[in-house]
N, C-alpha and C. Protein backbone atom coordinates (compact mmCIF):
# COMPACT_ATOMS: atom_id res chain seq x y z
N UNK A 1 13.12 -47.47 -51.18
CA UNK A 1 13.87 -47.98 -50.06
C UNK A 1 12.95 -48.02 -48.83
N UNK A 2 12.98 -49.10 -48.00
CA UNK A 2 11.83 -49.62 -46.98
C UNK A 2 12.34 -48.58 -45.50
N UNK A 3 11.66 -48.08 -44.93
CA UNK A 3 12.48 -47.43 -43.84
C UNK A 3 12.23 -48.44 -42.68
N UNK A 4 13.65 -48.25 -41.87
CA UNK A 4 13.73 -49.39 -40.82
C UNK A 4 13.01 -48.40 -39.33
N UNK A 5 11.93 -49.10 -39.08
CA UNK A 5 11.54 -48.96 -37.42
C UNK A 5 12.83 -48.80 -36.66
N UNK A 6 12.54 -48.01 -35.99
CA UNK A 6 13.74 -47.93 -34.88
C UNK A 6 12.71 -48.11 -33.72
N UNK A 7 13.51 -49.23 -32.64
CA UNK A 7 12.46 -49.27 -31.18
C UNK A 7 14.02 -48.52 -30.06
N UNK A 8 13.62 -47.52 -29.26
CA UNK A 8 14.33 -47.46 -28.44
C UNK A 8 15.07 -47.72 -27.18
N UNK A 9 13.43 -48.97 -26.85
CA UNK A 9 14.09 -49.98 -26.21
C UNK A 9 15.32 -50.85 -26.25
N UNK A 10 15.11 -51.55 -27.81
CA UNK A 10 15.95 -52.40 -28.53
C UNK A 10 17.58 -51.70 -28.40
N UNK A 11 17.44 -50.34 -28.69
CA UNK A 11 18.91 -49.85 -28.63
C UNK A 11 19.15 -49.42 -27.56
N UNK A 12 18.64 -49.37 -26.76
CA UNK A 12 19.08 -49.12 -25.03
C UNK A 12 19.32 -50.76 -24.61
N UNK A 13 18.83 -51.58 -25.21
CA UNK A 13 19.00 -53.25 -24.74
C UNK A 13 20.49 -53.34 -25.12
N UNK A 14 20.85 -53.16 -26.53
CA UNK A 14 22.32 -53.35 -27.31
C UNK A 14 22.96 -52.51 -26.59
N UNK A 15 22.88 -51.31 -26.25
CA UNK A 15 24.13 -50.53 -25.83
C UNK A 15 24.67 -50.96 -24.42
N UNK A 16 23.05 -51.72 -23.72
CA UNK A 16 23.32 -52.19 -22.15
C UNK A 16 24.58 -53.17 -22.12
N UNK A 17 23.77 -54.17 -23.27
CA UNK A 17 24.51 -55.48 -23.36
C UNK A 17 26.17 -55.01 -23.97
N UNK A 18 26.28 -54.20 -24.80
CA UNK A 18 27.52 -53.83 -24.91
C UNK A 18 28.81 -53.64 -24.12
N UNK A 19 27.86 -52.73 -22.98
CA UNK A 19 28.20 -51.75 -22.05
C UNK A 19 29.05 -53.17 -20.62
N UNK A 20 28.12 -54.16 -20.74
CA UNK A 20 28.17 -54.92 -20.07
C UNK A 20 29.10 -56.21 -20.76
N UNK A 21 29.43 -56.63 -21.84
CA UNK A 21 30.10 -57.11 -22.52
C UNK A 21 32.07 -56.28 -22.29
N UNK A 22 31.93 -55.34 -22.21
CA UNK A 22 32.95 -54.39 -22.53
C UNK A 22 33.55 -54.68 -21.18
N UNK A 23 32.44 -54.60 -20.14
CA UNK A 23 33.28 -54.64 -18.69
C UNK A 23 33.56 -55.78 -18.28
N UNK A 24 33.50 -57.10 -19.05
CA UNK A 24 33.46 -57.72 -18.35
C UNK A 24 34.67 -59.04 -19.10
N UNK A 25 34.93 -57.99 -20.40
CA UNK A 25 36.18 -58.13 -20.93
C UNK A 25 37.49 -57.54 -20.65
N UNK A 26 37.03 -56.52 -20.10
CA UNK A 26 38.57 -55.56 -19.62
C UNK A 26 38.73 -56.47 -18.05
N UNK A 27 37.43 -56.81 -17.38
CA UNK A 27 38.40 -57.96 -15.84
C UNK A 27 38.90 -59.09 -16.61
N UNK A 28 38.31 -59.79 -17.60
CA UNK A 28 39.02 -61.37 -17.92
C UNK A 28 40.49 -60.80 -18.26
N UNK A 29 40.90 -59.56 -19.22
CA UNK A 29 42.01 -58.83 -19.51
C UNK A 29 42.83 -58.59 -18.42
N UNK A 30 42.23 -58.22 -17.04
CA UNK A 30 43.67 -57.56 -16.33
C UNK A 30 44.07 -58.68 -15.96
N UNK A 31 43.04 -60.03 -15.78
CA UNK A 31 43.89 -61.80 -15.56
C UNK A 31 44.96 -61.93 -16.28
N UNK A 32 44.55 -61.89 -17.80
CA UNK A 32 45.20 -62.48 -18.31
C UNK A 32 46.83 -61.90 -18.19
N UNK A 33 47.03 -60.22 -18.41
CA UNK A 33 47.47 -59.51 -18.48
C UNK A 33 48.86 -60.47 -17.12
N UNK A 34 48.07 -60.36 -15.75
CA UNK A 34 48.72 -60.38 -14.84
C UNK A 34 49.63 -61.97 -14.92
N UNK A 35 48.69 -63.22 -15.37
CA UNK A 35 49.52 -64.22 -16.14
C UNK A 35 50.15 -64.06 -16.93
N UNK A 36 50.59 -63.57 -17.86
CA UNK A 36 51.31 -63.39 -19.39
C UNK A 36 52.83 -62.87 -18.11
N UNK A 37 52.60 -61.91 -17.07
CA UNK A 37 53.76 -61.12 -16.57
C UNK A 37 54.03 -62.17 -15.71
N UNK A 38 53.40 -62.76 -15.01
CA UNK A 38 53.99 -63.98 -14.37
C UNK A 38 54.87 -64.79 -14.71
N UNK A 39 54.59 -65.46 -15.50
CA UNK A 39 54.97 -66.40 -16.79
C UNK A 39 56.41 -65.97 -17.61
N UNK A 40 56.18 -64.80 -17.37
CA UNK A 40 57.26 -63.95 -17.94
C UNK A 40 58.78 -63.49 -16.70
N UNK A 41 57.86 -63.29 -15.57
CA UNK A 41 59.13 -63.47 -14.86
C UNK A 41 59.36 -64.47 -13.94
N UNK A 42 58.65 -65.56 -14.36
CA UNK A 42 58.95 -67.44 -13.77
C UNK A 42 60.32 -67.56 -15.25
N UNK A 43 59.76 -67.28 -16.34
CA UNK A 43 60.41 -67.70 -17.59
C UNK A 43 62.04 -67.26 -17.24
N UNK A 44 62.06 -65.57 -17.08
CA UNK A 44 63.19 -65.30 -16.64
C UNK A 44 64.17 -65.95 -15.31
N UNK A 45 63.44 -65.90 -14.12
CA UNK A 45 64.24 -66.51 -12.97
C UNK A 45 64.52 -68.32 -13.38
N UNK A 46 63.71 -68.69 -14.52
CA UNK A 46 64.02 -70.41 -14.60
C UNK A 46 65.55 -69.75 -15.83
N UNK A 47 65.59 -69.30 -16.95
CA UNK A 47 66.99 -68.71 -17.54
C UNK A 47 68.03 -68.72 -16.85
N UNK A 48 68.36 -67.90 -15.76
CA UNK A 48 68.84 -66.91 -14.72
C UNK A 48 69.41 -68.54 -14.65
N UNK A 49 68.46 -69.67 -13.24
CA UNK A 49 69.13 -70.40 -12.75
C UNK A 49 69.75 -71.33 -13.77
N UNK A 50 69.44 -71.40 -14.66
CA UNK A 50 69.87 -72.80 -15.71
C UNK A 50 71.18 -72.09 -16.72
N UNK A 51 71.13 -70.56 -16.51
CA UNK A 51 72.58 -70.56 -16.64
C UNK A 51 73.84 -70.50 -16.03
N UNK A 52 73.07 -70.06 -14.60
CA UNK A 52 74.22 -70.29 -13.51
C UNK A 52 74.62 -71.62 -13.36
N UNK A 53 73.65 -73.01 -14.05
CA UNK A 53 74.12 -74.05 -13.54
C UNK A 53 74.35 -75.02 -15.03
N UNK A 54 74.53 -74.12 -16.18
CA UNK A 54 74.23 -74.90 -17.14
C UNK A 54 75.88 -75.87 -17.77
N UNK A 55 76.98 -75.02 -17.33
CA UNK A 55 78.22 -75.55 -17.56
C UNK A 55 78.87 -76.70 -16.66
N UNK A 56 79.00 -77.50 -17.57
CA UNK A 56 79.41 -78.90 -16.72
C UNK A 56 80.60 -78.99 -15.89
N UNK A 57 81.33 -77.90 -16.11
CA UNK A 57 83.09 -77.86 -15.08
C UNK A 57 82.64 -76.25 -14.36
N UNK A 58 81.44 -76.02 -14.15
CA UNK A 58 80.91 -74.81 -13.18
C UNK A 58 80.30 -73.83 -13.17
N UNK A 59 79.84 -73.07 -13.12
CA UNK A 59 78.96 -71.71 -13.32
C UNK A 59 78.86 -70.96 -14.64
N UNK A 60 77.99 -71.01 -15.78
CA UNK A 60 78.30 -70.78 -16.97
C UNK A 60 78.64 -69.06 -16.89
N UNK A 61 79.40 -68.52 -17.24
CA UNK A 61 79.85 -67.15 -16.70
C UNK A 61 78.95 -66.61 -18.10
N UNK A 62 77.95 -65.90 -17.09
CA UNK A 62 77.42 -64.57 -17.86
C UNK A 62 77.98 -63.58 -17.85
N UNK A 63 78.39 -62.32 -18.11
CA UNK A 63 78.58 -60.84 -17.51
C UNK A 63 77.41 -60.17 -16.54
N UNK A 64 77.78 -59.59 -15.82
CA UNK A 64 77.02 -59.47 -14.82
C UNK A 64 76.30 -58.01 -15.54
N UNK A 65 76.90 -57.30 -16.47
CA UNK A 65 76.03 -56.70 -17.73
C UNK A 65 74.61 -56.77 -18.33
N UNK A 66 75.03 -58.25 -18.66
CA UNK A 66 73.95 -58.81 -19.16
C UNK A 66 72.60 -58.95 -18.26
N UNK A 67 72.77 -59.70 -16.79
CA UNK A 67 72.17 -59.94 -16.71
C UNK A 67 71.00 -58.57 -15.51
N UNK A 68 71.97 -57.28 -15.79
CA UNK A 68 71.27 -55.99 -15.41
C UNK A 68 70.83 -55.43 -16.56
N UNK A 69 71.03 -56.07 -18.03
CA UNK A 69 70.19 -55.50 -18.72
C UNK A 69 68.53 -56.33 -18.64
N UNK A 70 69.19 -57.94 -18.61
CA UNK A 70 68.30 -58.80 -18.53
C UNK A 70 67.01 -58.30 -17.30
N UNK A 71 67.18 -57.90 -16.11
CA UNK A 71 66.66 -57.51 -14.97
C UNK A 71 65.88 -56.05 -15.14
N UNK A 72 66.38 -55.36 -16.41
CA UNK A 72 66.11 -53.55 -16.11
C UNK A 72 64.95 -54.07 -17.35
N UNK A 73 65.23 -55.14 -18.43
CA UNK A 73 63.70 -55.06 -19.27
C UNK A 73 62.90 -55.64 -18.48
N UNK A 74 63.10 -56.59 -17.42
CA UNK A 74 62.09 -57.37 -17.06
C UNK A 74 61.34 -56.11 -15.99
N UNK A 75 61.99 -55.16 -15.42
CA UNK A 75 61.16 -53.81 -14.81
C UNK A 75 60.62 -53.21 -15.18
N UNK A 76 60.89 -53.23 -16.50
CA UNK A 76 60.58 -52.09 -17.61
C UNK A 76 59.09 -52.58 -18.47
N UNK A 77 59.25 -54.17 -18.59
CA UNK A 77 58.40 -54.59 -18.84
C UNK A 77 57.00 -54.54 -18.12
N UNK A 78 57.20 -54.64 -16.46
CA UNK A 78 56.54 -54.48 -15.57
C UNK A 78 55.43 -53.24 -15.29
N UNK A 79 56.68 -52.53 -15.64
CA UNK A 79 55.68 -51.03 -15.70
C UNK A 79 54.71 -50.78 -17.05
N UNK A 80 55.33 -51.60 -17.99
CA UNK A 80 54.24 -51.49 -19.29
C UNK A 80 52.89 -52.48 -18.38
N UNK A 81 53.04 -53.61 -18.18
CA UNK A 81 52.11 -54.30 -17.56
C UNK A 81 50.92 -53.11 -16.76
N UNK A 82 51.86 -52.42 -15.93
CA UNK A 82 50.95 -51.80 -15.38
C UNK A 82 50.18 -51.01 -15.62
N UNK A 83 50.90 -50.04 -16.76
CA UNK A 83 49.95 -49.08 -17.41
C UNK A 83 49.22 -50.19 -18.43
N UNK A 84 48.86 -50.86 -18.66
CA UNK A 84 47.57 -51.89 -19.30
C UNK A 84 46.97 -51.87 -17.94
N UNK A 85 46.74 -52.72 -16.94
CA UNK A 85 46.16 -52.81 -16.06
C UNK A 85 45.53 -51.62 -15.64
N UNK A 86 45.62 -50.45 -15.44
CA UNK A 86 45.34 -48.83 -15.36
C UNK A 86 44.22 -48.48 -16.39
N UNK A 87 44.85 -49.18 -17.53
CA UNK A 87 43.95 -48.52 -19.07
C UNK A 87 42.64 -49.65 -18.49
N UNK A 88 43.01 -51.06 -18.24
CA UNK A 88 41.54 -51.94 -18.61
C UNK A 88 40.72 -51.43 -17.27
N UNK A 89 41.67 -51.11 -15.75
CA UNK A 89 40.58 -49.87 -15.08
C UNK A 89 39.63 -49.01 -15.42
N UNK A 90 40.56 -48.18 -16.10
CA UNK A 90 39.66 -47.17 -16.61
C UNK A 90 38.16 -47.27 -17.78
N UNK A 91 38.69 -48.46 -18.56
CA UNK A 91 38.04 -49.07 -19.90
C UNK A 91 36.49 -49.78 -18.93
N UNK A 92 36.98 -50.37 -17.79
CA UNK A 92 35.59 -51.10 -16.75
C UNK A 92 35.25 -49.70 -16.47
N UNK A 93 35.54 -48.91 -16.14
CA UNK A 93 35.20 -47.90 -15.31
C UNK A 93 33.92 -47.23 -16.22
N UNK A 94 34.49 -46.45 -17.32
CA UNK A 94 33.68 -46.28 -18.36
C UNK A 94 32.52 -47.29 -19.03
N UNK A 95 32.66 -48.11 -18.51
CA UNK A 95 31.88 -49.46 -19.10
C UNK A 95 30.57 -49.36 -18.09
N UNK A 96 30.67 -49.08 -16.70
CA UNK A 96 30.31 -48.97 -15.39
C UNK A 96 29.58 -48.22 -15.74
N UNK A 97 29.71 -46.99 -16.08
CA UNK A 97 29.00 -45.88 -15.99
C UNK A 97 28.08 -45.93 -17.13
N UNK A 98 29.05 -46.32 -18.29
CA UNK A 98 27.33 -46.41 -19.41
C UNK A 98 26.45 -47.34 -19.16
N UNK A 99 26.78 -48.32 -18.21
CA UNK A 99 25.24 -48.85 -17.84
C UNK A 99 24.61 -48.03 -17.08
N UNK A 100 25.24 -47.38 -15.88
CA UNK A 100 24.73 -47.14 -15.09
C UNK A 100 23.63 -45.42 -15.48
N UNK A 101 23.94 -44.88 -16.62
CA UNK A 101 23.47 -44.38 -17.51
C UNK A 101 21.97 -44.56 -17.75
N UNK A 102 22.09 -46.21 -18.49
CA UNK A 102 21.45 -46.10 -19.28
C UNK A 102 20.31 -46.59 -17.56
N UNK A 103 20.67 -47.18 -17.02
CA UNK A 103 19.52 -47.10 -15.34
C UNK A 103 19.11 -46.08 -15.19
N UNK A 104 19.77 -45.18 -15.16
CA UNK A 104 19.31 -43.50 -14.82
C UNK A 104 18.40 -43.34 -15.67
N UNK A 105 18.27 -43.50 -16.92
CA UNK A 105 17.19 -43.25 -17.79
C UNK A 105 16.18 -44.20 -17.17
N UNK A 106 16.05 -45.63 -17.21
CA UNK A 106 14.96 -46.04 -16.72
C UNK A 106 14.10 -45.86 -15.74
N UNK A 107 15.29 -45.29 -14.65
CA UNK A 107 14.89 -45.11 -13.21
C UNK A 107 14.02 -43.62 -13.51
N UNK A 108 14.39 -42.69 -13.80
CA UNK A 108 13.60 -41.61 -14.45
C UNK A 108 11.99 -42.06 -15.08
N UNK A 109 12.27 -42.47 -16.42
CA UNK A 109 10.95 -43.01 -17.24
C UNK A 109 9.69 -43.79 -15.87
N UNK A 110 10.29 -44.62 -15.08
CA UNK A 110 9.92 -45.84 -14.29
C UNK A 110 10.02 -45.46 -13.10
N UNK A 111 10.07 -44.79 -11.98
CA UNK A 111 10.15 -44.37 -10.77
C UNK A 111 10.63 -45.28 -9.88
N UNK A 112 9.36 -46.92 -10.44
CA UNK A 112 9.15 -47.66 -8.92
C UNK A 112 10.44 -48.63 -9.50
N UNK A 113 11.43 -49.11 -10.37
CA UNK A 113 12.19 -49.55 -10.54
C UNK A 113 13.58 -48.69 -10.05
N UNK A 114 13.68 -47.69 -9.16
CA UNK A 114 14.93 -47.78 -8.65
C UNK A 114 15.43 -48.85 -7.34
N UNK A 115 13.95 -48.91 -6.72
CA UNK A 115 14.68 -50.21 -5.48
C UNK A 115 15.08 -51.32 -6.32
N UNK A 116 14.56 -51.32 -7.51
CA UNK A 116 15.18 -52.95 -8.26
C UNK A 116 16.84 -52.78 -8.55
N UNK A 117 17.35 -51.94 -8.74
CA UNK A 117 18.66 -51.29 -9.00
C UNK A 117 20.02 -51.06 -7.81
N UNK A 118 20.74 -52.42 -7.07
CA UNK A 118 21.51 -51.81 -6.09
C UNK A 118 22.48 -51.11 -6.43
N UNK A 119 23.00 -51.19 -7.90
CA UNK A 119 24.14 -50.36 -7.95
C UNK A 119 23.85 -49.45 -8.91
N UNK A 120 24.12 -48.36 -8.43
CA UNK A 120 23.57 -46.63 -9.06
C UNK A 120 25.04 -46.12 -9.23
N UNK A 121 24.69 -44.93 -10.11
CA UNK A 121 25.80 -44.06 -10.69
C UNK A 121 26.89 -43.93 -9.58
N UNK A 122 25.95 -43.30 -8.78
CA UNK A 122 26.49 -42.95 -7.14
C UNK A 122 27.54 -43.67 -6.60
N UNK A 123 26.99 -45.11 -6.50
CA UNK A 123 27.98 -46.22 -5.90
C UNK A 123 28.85 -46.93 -7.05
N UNK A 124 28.93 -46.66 -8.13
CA UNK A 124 30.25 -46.98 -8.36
C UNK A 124 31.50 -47.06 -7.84
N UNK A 125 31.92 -47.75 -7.50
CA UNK A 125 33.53 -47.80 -6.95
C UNK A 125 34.63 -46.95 -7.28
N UNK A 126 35.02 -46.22 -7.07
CA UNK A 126 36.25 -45.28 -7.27
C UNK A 126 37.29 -45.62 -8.36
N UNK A 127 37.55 -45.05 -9.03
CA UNK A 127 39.03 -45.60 -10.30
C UNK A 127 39.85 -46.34 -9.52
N UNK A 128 40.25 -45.36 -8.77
CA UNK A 128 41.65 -45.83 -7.44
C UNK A 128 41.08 -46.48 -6.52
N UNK A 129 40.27 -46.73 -6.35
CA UNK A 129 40.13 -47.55 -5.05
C UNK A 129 41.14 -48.63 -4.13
N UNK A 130 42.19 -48.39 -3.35
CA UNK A 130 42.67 -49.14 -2.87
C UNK A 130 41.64 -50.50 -2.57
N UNK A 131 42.55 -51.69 -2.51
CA UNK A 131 42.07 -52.64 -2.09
C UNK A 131 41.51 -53.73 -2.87
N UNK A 132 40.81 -52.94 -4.45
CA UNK A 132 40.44 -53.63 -5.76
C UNK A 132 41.19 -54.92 -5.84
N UNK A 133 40.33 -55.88 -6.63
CA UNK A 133 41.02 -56.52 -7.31
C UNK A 133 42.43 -56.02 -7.87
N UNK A 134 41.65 -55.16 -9.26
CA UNK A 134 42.85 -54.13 -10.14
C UNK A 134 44.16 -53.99 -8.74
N UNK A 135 43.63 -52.94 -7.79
CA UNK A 135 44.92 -52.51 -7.36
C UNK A 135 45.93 -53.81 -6.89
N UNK A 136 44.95 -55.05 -6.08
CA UNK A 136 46.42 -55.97 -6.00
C UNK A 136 46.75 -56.61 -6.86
N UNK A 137 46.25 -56.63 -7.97
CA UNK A 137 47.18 -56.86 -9.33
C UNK A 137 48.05 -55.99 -9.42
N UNK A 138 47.65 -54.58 -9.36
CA UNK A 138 49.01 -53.85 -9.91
C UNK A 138 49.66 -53.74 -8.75
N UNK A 139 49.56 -54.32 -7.62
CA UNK A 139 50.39 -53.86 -6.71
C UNK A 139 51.84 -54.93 -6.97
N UNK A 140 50.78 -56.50 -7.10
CA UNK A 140 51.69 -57.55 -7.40
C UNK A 140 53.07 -56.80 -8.51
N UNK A 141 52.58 -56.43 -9.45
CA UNK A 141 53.33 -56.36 -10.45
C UNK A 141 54.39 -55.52 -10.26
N UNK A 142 54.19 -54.04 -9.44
CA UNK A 142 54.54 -53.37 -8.51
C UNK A 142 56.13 -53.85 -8.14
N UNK A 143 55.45 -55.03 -7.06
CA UNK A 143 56.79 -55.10 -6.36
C UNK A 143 57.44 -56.35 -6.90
N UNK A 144 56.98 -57.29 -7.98
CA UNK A 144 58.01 -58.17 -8.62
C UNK A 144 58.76 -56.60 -9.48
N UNK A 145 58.35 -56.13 -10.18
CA UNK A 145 59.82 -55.22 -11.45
C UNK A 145 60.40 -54.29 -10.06
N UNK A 146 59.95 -54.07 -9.07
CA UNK A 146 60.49 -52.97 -8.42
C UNK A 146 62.01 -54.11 -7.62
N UNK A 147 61.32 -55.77 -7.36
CA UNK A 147 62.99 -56.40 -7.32
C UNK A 147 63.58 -56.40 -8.47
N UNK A 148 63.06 -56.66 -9.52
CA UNK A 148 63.72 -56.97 -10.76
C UNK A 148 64.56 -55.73 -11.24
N UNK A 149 64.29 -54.40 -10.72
CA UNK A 149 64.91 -53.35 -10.78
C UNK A 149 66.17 -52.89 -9.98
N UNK A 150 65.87 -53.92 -8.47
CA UNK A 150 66.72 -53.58 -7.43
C UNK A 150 67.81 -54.70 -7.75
N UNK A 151 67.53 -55.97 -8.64
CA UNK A 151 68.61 -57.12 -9.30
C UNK A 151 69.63 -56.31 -10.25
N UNK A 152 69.19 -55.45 -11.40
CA UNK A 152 69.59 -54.89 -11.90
C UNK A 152 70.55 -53.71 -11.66
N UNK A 153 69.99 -53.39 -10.46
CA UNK A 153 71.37 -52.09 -9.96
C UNK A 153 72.05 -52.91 -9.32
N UNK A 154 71.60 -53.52 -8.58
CA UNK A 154 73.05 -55.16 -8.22
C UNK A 154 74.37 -55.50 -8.71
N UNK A 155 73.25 -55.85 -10.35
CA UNK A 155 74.44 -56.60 -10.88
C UNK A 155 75.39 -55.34 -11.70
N UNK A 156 74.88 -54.11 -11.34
CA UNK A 156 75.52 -53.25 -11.76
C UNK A 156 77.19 -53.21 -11.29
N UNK A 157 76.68 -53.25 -9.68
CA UNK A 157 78.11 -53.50 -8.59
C UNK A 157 78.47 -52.29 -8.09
N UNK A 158 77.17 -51.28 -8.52
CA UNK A 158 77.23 -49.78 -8.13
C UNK A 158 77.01 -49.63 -5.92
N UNK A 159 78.12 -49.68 -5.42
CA UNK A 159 78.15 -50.11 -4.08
C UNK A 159 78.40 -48.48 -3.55
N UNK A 160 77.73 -48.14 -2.42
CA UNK A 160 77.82 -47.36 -1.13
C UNK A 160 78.85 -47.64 0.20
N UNK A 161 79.03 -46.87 1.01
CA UNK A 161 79.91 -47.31 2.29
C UNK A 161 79.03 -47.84 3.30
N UNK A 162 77.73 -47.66 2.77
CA UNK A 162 76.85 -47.92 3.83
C UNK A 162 76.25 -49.16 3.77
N UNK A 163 76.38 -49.58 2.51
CA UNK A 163 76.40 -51.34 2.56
C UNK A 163 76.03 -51.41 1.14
N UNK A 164 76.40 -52.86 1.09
CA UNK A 164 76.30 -53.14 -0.03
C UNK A 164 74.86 -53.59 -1.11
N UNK A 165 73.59 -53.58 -0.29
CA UNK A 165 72.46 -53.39 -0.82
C UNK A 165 71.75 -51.90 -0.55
N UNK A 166 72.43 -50.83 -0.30
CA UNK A 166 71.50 -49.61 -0.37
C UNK A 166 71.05 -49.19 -1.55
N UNK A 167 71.89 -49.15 -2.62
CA UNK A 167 71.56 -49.00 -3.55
C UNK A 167 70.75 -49.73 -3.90
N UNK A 168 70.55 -50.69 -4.16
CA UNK A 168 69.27 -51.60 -4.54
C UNK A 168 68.20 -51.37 -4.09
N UNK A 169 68.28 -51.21 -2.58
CA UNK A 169 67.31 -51.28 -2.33
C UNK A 169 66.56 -49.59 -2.57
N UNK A 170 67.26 -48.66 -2.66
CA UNK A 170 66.90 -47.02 -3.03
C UNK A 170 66.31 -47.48 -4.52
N UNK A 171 66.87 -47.40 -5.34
CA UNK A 171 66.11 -48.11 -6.67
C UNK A 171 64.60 -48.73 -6.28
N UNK A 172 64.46 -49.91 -5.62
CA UNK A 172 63.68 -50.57 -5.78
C UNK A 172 62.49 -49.45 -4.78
N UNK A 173 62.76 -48.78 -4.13
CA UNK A 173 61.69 -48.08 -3.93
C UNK A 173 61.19 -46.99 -4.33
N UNK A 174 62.47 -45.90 -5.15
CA UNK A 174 62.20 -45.25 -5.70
C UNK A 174 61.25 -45.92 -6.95
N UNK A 175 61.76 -46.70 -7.72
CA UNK A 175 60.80 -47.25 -8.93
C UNK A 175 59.51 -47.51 -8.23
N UNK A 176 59.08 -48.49 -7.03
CA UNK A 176 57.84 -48.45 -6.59
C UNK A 176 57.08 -47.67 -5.92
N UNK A 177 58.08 -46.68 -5.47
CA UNK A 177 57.10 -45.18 -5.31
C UNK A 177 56.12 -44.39 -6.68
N UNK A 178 57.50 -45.01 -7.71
CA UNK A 178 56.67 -43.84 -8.98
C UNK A 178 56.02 -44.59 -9.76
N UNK A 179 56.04 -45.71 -9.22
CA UNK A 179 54.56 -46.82 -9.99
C UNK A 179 53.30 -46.45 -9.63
N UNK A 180 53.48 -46.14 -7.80
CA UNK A 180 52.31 -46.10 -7.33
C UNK A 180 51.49 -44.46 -7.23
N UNK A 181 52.55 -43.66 -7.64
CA UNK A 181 52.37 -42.61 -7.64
C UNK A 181 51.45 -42.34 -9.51
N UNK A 182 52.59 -43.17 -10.48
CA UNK A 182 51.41 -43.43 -11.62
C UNK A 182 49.92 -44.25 -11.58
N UNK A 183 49.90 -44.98 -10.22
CA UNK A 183 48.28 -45.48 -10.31
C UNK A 183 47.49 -44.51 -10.03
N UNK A 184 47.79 -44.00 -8.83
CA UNK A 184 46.74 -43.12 -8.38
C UNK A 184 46.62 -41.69 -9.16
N UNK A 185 47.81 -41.30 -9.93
CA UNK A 185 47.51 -40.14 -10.96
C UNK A 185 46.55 -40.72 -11.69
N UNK A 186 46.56 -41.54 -12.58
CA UNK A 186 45.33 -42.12 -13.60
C UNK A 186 44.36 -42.73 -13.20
N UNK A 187 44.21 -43.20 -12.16
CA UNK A 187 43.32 -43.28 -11.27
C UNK A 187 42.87 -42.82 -9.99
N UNK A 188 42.42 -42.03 -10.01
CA UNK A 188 42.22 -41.28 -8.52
C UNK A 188 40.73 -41.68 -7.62
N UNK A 189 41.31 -41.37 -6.56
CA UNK A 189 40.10 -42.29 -5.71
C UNK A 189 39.23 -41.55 -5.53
């Protein structure tokens, strides 16, 4: 049996290119991710109106049941969205660093190649970083299920003395408090 040369260049080249392949699949991912949820609650609000208007002698009567169950998956859905968006964070994040890895080794071996290098271990960007791309994606997503949540206690008809959207609107911030309270747990700045 012939033994195979190993060059360690060659596998510091593959793991770069990997490393760099990986990250640059988890951003095309949180796009897509954030279209698929779009799409998904355009799909729903076009339903919604075409059954309020779909009966020819007047308003096709849904139960107003239905359409707080219809409203609590489309929140529910939202928050799955988000924890993907979180994971393909973290997935770049890790992606980030094994390049930035495998620099550290060169920059070591090679001295005068760290000015060639602007982005170092160091300056990586934070998981959490407010302001990201990532975060106004998930923020978007955020506050569409956090209405789609506040539709849903609506059509519940669950009413206060203090008016007739408190409830909704307590929902809709409680749910987007503990969205945002799940970004920055799994991602911390």
């Amino acid at each position: 049996m012939a033994e195979v040369e190993l060059h360690p260049e060659e596998i510091l080249e593959e793991e770069f290119e990997y490393a760099r392949e990986t990250a640059a699949q988890a951003q095309n991912d949180r796009t897509a991710i954030v279209n698929m949820y779009l799409l998904l609650v355009g799909g729903v609000g076009s339903i919604v109106l075409a059954l309020s208007q779909s009966s020819p002698s007047g308003p096709f009567d849904v139960p107003p049941a239905a359409y707080s169950l219809l409203f609590a998956l489309l929140a529910l859905t939202g928050f799955f969205m988000l924890m993907k968006l979180v994971r393909l964070r973290q997935a770049w994040y890790e992606s980030a660093r094994a390049m930035n890895q495998i620099k550290r080794f060169y920059i070591e071996k090679f001295p005068e190649l760290d000015a060639a290098f602007l982005w170092k271990p160091n300056t990586i960007p934070a998981l959490g970083k407010p302001w990201t791309i990532t975060f106004n994606l998930a923020l978007l997503v955020m506050m569409l299920d956090s209405v789609a949540i506040a539709v849903a206690v609506h059509m519940t008809g669950i009413r206060v003395p203090q008016g007739d959207y408190v409830v909704d609107l307590f929902a809709a911030v409680v749910f987007f408090g503990w969205q945002l309270f799940y970004y920055f747990y799994q991602l911390p700045v």
